[in-house]
Protein backbone atom coordinates (compact mmCIF):
# COMPACT_ATOMS: atom_id res chain seq x y z
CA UNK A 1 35.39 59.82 -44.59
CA UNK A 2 34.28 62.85 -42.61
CA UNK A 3 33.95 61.75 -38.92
CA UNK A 4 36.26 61.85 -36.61
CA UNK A 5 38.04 58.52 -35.11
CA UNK A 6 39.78 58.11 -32.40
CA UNK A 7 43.78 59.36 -32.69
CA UNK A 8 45.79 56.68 -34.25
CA UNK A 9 47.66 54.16 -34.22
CA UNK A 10 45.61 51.58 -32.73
CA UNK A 11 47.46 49.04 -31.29
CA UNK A 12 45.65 45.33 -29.60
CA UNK A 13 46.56 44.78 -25.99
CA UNK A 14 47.44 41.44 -25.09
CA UNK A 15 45.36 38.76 -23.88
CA UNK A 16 42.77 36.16 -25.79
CA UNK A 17 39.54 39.11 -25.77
CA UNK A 18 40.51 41.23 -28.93
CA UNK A 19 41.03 44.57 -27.18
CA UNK A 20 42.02 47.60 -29.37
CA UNK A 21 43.01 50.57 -27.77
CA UNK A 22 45.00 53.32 -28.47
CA UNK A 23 48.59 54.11 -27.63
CA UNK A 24 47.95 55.53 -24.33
CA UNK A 25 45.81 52.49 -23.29
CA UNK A 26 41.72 53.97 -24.06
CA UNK A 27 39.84 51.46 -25.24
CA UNK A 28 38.42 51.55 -29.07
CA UNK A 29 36.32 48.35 -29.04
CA UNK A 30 37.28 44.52 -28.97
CA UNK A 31 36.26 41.86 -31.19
CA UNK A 32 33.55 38.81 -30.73
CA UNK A 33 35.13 36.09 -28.79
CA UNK A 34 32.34 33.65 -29.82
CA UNK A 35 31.28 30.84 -28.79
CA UNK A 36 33.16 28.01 -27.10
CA UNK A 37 35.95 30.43 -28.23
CA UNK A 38 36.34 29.10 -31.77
CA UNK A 39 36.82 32.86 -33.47
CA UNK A 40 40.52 33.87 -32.96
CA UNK A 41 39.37 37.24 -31.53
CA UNK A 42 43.20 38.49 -30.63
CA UNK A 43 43.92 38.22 -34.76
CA UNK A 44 40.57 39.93 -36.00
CA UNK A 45 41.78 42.70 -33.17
CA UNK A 46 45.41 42.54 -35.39
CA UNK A 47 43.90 42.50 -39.01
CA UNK A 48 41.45 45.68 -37.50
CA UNK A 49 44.24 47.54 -36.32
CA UNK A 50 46.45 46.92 -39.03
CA UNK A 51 43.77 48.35 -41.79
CA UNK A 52 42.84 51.33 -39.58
CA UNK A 53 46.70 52.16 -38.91
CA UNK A 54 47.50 51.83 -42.82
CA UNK A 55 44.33 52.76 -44.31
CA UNK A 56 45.61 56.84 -45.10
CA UNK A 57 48.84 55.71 -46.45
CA UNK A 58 47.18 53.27 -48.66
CA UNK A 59 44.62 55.80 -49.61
CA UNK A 60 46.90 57.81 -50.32
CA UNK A 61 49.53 55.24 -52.34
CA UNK A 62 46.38 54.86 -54.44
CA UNK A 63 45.43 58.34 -55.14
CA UNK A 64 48.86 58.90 -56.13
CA UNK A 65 49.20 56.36 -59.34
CA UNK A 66 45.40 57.31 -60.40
CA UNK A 67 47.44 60.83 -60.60
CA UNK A 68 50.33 58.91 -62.60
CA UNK A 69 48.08 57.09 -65.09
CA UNK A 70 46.01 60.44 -65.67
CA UNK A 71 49.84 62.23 -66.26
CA UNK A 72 50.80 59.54 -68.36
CA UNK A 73 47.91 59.98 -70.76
CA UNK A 74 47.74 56.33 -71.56
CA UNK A 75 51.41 55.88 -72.41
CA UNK A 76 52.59 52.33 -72.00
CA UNK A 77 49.33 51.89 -69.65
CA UNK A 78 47.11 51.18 -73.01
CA UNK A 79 44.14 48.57 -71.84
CA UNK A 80 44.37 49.00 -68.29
CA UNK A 81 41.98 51.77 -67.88
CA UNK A 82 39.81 48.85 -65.85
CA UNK A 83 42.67 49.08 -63.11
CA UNK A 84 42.23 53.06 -63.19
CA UNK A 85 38.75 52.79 -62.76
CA UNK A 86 39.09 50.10 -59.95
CA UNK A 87 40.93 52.63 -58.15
CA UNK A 88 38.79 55.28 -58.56
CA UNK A 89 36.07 53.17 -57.09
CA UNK A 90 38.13 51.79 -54.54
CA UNK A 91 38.96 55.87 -53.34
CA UNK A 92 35.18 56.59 -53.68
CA UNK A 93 34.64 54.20 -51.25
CA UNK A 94 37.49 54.48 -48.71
CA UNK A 95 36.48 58.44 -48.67
């Protein structure tokens, strides 16, 4: 991921509307109420600003054991290479 975001962490401010903002209070974006206000818009705001908060350290957490399997060479990992290459797709795409 090239682009810039907006500074983390994210954080949702309270009330029913889904507002995300930032730390110091700027606004990100806010989720879809919906109609007759059947879409819990406060915990999409949570589950948003939880994945955007944690996604580096995950990322990261992830790079990491691709790095231990490829150190290991195979040793006591032996028919998991799917799980290696699951997280080598799963970096190509958070990147």
């Amino acid at each position: 991921m090239n682009a810039e975001i907006t500074p983390l962490p994210w954080k949702v401010k309270g009330g029913n509307i889904g507002l995300i903002s930032t730390k110091d209070g700027q606004e990100v974006g806010k989720t879809f109420v919906g109609p007759l206000r059947k879409l819990p818009a406060e915990a999409n705001a949570e589950y948003i600003v939880k994945a955007v908060n944690n996604h580096a350290a995950l990322l990261d957490a992830l790079k990491a054991l691709t790095q231990l399997y490829v150190n290991t060479a195979g040793i006591a990992v032996a028919g998991r290479t799917v799980y290696y290459h699951d997280a080598l797709a799963a970096i190509a795409a958070a990147e």
